[in-house]
Protein backbone atom coordinates (compact mmCIF):
# COMPACT_ATOMS: atom_id res chain seq x y z
CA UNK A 1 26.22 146.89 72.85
CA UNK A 2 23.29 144.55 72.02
CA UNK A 3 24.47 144.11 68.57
CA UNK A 4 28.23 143.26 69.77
CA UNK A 5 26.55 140.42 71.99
CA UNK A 6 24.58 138.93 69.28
CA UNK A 7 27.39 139.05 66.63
CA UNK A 8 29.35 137.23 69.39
CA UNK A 9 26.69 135.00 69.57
CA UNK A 10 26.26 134.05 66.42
CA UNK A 11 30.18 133.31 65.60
CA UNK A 12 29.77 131.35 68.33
CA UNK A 13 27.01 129.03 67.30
CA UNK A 14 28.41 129.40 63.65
CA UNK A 15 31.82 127.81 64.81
CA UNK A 16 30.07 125.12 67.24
CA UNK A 17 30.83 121.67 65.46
CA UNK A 18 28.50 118.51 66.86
CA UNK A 19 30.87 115.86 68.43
CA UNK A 20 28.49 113.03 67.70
CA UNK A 21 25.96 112.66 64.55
CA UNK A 22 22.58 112.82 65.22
CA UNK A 23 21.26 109.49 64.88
CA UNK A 24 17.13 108.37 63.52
CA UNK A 25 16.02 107.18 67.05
CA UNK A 26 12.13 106.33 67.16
CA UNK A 27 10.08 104.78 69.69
CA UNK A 28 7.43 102.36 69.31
CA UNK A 29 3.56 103.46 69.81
CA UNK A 30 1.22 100.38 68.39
CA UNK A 31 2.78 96.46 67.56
CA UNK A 32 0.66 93.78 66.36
CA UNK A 33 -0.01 91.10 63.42
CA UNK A 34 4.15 91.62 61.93
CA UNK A 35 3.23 95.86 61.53
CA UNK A 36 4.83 98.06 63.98
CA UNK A 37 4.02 101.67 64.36
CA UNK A 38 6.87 104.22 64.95
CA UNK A 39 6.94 108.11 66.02
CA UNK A 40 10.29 110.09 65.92
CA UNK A 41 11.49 109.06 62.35
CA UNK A 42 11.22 111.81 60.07
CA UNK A 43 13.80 110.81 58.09
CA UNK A 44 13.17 107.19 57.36
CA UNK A 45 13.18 105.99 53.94
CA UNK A 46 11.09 103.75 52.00
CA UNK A 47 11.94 100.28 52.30
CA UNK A 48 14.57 101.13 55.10
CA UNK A 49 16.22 99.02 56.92
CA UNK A 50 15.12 100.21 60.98
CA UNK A 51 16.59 98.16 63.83
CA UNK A 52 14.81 96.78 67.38
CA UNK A 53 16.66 97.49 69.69
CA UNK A 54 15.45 94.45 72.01
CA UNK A 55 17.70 95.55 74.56
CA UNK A 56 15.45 98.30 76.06
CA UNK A 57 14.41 99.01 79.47
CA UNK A 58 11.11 97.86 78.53
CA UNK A 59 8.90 95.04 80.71
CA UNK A 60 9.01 92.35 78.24
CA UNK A 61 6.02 90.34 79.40
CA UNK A 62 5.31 87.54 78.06
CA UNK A 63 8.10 88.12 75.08
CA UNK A 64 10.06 85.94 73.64
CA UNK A 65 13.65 86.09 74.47
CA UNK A 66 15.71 85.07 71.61
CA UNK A 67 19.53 86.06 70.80
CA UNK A 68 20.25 88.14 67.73
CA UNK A 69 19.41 91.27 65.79
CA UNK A 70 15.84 91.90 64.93
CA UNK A 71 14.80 94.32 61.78
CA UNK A 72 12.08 95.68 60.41
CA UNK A 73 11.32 97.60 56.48
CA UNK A 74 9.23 100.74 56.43
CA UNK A 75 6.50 100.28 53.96
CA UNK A 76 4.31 103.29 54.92
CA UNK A 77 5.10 107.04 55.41
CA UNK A 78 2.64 108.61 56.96
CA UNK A 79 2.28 112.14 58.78
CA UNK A 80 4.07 111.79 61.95
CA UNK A 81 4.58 108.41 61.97
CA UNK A 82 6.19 105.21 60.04
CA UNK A 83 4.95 101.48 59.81
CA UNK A 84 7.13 98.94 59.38
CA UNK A 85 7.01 95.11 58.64
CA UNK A 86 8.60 93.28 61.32
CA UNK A 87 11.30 90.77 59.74
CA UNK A 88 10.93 88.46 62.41
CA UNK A 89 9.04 87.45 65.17
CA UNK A 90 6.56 90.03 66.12
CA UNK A 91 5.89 88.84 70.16
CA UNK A 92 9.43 90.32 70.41
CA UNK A 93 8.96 93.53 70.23
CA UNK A 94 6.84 96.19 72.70
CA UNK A 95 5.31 99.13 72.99
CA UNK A 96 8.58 101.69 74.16
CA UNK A 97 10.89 99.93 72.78
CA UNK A 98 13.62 102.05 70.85
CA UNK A 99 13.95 101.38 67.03
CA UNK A 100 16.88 102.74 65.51
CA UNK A 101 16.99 104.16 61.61
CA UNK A 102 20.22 101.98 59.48
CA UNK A 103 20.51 104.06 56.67
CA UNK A 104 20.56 101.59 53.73
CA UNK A 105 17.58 99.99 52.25
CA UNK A 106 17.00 96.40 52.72
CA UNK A 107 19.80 94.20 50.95
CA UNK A 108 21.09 90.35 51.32
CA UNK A 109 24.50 88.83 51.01
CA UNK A 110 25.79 87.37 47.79
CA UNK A 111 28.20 85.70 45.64
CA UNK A 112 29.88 82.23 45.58
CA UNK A 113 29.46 81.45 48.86
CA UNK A 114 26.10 81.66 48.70
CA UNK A 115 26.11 78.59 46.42
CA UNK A 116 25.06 74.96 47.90
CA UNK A 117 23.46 76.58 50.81
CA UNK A 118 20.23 77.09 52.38
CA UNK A 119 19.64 80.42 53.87
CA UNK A 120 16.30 82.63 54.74
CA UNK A 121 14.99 86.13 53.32
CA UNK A 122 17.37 87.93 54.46
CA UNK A 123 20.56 85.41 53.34
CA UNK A 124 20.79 84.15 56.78
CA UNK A 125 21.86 80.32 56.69
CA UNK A 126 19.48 77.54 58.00
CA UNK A 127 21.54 74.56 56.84
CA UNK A 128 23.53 74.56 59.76
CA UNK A 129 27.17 74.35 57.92
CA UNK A 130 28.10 77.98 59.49
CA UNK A 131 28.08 81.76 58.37
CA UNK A 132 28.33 82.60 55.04
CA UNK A 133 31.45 84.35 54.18
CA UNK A 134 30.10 87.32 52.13
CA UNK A 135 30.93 91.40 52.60
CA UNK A 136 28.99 92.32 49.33
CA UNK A 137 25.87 93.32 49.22
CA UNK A 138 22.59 93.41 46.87
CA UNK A 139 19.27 95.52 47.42
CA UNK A 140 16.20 93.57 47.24
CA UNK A 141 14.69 95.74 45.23
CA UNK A 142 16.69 97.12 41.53
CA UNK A 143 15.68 98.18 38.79
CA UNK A 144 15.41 95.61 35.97
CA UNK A 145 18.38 96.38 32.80
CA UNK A 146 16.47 98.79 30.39
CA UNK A 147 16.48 97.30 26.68
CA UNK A 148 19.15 98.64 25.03
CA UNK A 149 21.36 96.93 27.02
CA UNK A 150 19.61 93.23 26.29
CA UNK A 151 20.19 90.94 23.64
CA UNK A 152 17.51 88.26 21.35
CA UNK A 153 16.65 84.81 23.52
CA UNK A 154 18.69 82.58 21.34
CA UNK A 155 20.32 79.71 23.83
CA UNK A 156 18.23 76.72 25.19
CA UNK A 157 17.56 75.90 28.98
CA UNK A 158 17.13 72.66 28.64
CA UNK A 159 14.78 70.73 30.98
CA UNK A 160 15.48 67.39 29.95
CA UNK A 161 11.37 67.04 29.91
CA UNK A 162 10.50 66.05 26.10
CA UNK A 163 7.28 67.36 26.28
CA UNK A 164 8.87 70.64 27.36
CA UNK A 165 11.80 71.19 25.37
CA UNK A 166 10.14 69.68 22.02
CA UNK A 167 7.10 72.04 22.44
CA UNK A 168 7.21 74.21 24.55
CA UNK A 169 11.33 75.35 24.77
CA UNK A 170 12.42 77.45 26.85
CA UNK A 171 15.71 80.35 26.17
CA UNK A 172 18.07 82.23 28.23
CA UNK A 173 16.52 85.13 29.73
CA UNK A 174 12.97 83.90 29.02
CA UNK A 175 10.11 83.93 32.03
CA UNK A 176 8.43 80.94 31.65
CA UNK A 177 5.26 80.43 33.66
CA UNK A 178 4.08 76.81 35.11
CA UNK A 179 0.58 76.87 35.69
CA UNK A 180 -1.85 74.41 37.37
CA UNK A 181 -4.23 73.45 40.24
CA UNK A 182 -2.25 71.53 43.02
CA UNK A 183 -0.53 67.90 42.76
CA UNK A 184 -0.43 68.43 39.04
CA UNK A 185 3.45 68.30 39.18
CA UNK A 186 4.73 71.97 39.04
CA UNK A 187 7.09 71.91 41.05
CA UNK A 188 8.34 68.54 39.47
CA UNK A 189 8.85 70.27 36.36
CA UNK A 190 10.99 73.34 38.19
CA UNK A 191 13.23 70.76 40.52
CA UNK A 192 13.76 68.34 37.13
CA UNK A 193 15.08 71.70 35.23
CA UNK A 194 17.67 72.12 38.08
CA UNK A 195 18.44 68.62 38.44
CA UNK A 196 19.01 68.38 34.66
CA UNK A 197 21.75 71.22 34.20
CA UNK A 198 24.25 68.29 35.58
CA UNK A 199 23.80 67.03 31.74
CA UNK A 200 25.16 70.67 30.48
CA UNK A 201 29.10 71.64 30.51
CA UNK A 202 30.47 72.95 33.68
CA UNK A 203 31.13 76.28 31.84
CA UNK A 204 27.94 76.71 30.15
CA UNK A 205 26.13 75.43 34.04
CA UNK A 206 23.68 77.85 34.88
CA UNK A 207 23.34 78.81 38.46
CA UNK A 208 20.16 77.63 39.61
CA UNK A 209 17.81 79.42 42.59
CA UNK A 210 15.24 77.76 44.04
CA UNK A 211 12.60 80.09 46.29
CA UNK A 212 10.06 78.35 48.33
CA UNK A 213 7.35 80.56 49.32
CA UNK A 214 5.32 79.74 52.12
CA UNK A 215 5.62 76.00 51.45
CA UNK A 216 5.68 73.05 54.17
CA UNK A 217 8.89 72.79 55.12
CA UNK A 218 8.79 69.06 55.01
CA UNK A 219 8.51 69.75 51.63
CA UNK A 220 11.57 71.91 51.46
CA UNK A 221 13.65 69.23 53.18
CA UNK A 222 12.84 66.97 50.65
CA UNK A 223 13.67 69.06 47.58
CA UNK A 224 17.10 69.79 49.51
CA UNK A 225 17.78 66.06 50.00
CA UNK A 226 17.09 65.15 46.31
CA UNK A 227 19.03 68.14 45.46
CA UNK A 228 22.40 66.80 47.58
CA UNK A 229 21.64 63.02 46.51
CA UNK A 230 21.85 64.33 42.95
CA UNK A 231 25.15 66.51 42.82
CA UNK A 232 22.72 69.52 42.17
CA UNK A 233 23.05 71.30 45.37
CA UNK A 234 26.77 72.16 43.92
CA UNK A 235 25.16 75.11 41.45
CA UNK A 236 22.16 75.82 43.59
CA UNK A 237 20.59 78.58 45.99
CA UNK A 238 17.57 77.57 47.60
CA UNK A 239 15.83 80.92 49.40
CA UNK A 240 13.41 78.97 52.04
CA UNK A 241 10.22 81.29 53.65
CA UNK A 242 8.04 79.26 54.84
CA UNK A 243 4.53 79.24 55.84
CA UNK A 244 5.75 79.31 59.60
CA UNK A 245 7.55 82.65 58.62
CA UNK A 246 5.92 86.12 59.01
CA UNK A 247 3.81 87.51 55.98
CA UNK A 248 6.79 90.09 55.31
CA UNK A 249 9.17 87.41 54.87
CA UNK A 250 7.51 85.51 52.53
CA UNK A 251 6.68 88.53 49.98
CA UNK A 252 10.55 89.53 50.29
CA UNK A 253 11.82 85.69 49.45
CA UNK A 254 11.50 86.66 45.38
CA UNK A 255 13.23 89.49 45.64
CA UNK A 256 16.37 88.28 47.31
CA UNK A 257 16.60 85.44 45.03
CA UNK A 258 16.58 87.58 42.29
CA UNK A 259 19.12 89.41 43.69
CA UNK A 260 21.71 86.33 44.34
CA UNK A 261 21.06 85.75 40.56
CA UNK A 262 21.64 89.14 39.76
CA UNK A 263 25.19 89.04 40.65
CA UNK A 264 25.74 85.92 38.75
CA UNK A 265 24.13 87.27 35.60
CA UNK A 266 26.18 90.76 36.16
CA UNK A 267 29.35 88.11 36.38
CA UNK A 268 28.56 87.12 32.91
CA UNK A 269 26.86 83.83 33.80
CA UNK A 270 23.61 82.22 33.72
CA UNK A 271 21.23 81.63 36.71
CA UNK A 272 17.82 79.89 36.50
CA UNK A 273 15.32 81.29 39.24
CA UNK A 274 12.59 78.94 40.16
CA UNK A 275 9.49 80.83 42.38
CA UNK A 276 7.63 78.30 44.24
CA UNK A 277 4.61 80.06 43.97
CA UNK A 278 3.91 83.05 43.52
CA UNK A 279 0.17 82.77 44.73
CA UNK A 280 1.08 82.51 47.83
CA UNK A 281 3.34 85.63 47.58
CA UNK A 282 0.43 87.16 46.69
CA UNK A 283 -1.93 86.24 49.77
CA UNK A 284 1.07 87.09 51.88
CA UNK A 285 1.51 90.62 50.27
CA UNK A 286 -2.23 91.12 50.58
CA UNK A 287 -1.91 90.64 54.07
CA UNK A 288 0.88 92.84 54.32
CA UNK A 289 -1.11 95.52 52.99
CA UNK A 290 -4.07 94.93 54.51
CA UNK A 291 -2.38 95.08 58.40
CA UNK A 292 -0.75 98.31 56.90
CA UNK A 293 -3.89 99.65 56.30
CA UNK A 294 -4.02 100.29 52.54
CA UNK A 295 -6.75 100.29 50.41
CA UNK A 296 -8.35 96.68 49.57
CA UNK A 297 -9.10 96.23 45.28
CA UNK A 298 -9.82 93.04 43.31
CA UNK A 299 -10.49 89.73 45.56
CA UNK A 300 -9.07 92.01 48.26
CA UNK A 301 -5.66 92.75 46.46
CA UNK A 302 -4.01 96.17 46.72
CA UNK A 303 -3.75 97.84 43.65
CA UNK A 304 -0.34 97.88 43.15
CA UNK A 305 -0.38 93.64 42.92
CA UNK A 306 0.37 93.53 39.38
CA UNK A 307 3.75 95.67 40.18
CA UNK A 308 4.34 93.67 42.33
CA UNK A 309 4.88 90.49 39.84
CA UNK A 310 6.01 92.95 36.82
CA UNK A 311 9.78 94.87 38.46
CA UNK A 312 10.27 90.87 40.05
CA UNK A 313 9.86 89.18 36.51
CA UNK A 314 11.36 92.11 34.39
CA UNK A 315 14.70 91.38 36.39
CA UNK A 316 15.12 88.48 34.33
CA UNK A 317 16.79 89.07 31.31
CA UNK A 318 19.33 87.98 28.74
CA UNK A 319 22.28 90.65 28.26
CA UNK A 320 24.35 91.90 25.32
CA UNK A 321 27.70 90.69 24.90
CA UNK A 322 28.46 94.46 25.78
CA UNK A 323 27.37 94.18 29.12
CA UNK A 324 28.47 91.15 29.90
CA UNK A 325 26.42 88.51 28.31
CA UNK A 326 24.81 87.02 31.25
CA UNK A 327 21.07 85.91 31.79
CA UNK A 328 18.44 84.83 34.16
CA UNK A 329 15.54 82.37 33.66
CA UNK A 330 12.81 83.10 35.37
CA UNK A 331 9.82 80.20 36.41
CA UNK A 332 7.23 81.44 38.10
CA UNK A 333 4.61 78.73 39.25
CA UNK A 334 1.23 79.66 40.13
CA UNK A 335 -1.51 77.58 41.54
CA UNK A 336 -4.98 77.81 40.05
CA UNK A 337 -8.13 77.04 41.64
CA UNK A 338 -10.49 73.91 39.38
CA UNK A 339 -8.47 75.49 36.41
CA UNK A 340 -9.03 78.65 36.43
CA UNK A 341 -6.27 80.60 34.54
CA UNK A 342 -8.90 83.27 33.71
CA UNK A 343 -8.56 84.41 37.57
CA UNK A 344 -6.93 88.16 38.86
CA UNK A 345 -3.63 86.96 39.82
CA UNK A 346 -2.77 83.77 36.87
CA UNK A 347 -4.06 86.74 34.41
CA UNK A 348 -1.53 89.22 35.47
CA UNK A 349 1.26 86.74 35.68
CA UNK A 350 0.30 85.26 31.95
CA UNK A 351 0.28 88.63 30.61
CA UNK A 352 3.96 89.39 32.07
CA UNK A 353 5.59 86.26 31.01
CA UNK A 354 6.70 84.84 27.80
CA UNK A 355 4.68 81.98 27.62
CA UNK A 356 3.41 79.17 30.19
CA UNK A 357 3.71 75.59 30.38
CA UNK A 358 -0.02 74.81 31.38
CA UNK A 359 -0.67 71.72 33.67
CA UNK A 360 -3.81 69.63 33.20
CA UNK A 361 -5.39 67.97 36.25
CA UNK A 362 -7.79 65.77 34.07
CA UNK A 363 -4.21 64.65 31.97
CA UNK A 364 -2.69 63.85 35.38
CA UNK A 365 -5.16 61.71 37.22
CA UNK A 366 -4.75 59.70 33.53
CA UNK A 367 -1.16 59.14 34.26
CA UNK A 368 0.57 61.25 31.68
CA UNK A 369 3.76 62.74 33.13
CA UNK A 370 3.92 65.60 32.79
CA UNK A 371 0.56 66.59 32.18
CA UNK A 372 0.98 69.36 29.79
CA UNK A 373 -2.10 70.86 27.88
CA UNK A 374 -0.24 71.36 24.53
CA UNK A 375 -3.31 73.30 23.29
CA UNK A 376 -3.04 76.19 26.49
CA UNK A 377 1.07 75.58 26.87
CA UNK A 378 2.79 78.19 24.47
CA UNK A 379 6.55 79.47 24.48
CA UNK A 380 6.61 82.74 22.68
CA UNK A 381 10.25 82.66 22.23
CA UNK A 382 9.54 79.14 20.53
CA UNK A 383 11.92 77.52 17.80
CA UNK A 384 14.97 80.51 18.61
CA UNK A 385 15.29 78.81 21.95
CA UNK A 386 15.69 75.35 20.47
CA UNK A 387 18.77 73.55 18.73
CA UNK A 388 18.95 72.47 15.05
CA UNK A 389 18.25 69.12 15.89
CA UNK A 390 15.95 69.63 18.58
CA UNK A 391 13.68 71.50 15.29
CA UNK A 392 14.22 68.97 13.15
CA UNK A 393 13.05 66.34 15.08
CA UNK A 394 9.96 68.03 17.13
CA UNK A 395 8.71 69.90 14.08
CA UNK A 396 5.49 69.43 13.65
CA UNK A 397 4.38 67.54 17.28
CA UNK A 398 2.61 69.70 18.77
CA UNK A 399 -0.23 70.41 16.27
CA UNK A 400 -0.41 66.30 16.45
CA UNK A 401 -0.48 66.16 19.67
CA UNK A 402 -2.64 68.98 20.07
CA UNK A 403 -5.07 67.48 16.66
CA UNK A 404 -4.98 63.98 19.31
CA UNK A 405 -6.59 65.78 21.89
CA UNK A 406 -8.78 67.26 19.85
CA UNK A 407 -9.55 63.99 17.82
CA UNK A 408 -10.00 61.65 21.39
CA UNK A 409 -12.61 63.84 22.74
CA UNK A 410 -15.23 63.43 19.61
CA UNK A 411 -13.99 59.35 18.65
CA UNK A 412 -15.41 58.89 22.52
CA UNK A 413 -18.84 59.00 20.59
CA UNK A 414 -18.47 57.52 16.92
CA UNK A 415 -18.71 54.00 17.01
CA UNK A 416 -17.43 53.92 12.46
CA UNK A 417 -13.79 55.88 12.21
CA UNK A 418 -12.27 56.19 8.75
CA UNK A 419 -8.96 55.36 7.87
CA UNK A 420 -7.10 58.60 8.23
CA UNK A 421 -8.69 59.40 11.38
CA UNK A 422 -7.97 56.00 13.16
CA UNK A 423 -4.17 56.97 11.73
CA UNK A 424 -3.93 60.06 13.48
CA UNK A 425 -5.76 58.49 16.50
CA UNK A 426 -3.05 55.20 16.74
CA UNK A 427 0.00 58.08 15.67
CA UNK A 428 -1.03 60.46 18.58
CA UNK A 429 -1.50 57.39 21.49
CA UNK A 430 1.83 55.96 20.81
CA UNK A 431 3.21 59.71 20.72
CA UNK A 432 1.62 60.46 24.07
CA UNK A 433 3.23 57.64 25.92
CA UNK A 434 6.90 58.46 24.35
CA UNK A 435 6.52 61.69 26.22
CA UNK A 436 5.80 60.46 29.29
CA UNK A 437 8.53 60.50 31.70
CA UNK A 438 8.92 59.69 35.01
CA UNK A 439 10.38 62.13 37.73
CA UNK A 440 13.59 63.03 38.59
CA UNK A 441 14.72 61.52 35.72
CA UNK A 442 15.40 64.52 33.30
CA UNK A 443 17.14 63.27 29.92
CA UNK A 444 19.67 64.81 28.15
CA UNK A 445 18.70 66.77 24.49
CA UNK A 446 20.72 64.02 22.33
CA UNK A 447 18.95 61.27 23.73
CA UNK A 448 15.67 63.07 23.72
CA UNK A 449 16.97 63.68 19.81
CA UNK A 450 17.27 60.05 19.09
CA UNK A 451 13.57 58.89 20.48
CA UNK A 452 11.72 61.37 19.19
CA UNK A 453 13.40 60.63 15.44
CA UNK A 454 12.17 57.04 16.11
CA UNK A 455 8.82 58.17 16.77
CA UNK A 456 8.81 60.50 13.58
CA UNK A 457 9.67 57.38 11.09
CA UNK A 458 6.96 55.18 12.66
CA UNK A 459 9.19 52.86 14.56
CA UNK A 460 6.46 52.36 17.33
CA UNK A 461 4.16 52.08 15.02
CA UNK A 462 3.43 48.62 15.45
CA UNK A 463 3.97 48.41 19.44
CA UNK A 464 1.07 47.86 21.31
CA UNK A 465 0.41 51.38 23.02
CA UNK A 466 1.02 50.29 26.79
CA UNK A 467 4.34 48.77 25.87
CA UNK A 468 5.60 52.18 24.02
CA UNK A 469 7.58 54.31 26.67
CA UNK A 470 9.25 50.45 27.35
CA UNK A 471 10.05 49.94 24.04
CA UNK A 472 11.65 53.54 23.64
CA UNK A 473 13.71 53.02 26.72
CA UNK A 474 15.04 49.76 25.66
CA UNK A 475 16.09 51.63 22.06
CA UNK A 476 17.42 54.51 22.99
CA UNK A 477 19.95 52.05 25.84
CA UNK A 478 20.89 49.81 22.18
CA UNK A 479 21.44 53.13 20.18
CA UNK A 480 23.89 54.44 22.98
CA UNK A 481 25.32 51.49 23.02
CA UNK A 482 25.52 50.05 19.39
CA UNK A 483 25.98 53.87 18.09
CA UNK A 484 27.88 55.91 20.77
CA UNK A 485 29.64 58.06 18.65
CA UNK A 486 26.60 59.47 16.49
CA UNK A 487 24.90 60.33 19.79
CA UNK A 488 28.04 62.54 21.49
CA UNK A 489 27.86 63.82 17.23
CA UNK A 490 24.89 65.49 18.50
CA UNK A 491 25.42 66.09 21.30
CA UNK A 492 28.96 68.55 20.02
CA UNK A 493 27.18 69.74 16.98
CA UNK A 494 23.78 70.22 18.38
CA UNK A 495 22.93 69.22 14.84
CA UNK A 496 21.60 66.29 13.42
CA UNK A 497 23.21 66.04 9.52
CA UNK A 498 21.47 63.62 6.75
CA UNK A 499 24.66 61.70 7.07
CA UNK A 500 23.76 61.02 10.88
CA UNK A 501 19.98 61.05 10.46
CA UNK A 502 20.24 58.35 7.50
CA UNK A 503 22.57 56.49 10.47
CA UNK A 504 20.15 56.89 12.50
CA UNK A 505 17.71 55.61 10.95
CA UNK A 506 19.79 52.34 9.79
CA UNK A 507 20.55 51.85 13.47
CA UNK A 508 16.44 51.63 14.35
CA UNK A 509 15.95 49.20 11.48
CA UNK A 510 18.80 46.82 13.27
CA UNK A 511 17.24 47.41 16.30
CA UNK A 512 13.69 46.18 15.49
CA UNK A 513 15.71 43.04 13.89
CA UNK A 514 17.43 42.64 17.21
CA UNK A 515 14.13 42.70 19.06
CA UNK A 516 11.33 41.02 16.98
CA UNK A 517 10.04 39.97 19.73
CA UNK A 518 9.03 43.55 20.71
CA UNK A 519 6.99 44.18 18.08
CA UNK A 520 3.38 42.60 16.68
């Protein structure tokens, strides 16, 4: 009889069917400093998406009572509990309150209609022009396209910098680091890269992402308004955390750019990410870890820093034509302190990107703009990300430039210079001040073609140095003038012929006629 009951028993419980799924329900036990502590999720996953549920029947002293959802990512899985980073403001949440598992890892919105907007970490807009119409999805974190399925650096980004894309070029799918103590113009450099794309083909217009990490906001507002004024804003993202934001949000903000250029370079496009900085990503991820209780290394860094930098920057790639084609540009700035690129976090960044553009503060308080050290500034993608003419012209520059430096410091002391030193020494000053270039004022690689050709066959030779950048300005306006149609030559070729070059050439021989007056 006892057997009967339990066989009945057990068809009974075998042919039981839940009405309702059980759902990851956990309750709060310690909040404080953006980390929340939570028992009664066993199944949580890393990097989880877990909701507040700010509704509870909890006294909310002192709280702040604010409309909308709040999240939080797990980041620790320990025993019998979970810690999560609150994505928001920590004051509103309490001990008690219900948190409630999602089921997908943390993603943001994108697409097109992400484009010309302003939005947070987690794609939320903050430019006040409404929600943004988006059903897919991204992860923040993906892994980076293995190898086989990448293709050679062989296109041009170009800055419309001289300096840069003479020596120091920069390709499709390259990671580019700007490096520099602050107010040395780094971010200058990044914003004059987006605002120069207007000078490329609408087709060939790379999508441009702009991620301010834990930067002023007044800042930020000003970047967006020169963006708009521009026409910029059109083709870019900008992904604002700032320093007002929790420590969580801040670390995330890469990631979820990189993701809104993901889908563009999965599209078969090109995006340009800009990371403004990732130093302070760093002091916000140490923080992170810190609250979270992980083990401190290095200058107080968790160990897993330098991963950190290395599956963000790997995501940047250029693809094969079999998979599409598209790229992404990554330019990570970092702030130094007095210089220091030697330090833990400008040494792990250098040694994951493909060259950096190095800032001098010494070169800056002189007034050259940009203040590029040509002697620490490499590209090691070089010449494959340049166009013929672009070679032709910048050739050998950058060991003169680089020679100049070299020669200024020691002719400080010598009072008697020989005649091939004195050469080099008049040749590098007037090359110097051709470079320089004033901000938000990004030139287009013809024009940049036609200048630096005058400075190769000595036409400033005879200026007096303070009157060179003048003098090249008031060329390159008679050569675009007087000789339209070889400029848009190069610019459609990206080549510059001996037929045009000899042109060339004839047309900066008029020109000094023209303006005698210009020259000693």
């Amino acid at each position: 009889m006892t057997t009967t009951i339990v066989d009945k028993l057990r068809k009974h419980i075998e042919s039981f069917e839940p009405t309702v799924e059980a759902e990851g329900v956990g309750t709060v036990v310690m909040v404080g400093d953006g980390v929340a502590e939570i028992d009664g999720l066993p199944n949580a996953l890393m990097a989880e998406m877990v909701e507040f549920d700010t509704s509870t029947d909890v006294p909310l002293k002192n709280a702040i009572q604010e409309e909308g959802k709040l999240f939080g990512m797990v980041l620790n899985l320990e025993q019998h509990t979970v810690r999560v980073v609150v994505l928001g403001d920590t004051r509103r949440v309490k001990e008690g309150m219900t948190v409630r598992s999602t089921g997908r890892v943390l993603s943001v919105p994108v697409g097109n209609a992400l484009v010309g907007r302003v939005v947070n970490t987690l794609g939320e807009p903050l430019d006040g022009k409404g929600p943004i119409e988006s059903e897919l999805m991204y992860p923040m974190e993906r892994s980076a396209h293995p190898v086989i399925e990448r293709a050679p650096v062989n296109e041009p980004v170009h800055t419309g910098l001289k300096a840069v894309d003479s020596m120091v070029p920069i390709g499709r799918g390259q990671r580019e680091l700007i490096i520099g103590d602050r107010f040395t113009g780094k971010t200058t450099i990044a914003i004059d890269t987006i605002l120069n794309q207007k000078n490329e083909p609408k087709e060939k217009r790379p999508i441009c992402v702009y991620v301010a990490i834990g930067q002023k906001e007044s800042k930020t507002a000003k970047i967006v308004a020169k963006l708009k004024e521009a026409g910029a804003l059109d083709y870019t993202i900008v992904v604002n955390a700032p320093a007002s934001d929790p420590a969580a949000l801040q670390f995330l903000a890469p990631y979820a750019g990189v993701s809104m250029a993901e889908y563009f370079m999965e599209q078969g496009k090109d995006a340009v990410i800009i990371y403004d900085d990732l130093s302070k990503q760093s002091v916000a991820y140490r923080e992170v870890s810190l609250l979270l209780r992980r083990p401190p290394g290095r200058e107080a860094f968790p160990g897993d820093i330098f991963y950190l930098h290395s599956r963000l920057l790997e995501r940047s790639a250029k693809l094969s034509k079999e998979h599409g084609g598209g790229s992404i540009t990554a330019l990570p700035i970092i702030e130094t302190q007095e210089g220091d690129v030697s330090a833990y976090i400008p040494t792990n960044v250098i040694s994951i990107t493909d060259g950096q553009i190095y800032l001098e503060t010494n070169l800056f308080n002189k007034g050259v703009r940009p203040a590029i050290n040509v002697g620490l500034s490499v590209s090691r993608v070089g010449s494959a990300a340049q166009t013929k003419a672009m070679k032709k012209v910048a050739g050998k520059m950058r060991i003169e430039l680089a020679q100049y430096r070299e020669l200024e410091a020691f002719a400080q002391f010598a009072s008697d210079l020989d005649a091939e030193t004195t050469k080099r020494l008049n040749k590098g000053a007037r090359l110097v001040e051709i470079l320089k270039q004033p901000h938000s004022s990004p030139m287009p690689f013809q024009d940049q073609v036609v200048v630096l050709l005058a400075g190769n066959e000595g036409l400033f030779d005879t200026v007096p140095v303070e009157r060179t950048a003048e003098v090249a300005e008031t060329m390159l306006a008679f050569m675009k003038s007087q000789y339209t149609s070889l400029v848009e030559d190069i610019a459609e070729s990206k080549d510059l012929t001996e037929h045009t070059k000899e042109k060339l050439i004839a047309g900066y021989e008029k020109f000094k006629e023209a303006h005698k007056d210009l020259f000693t």
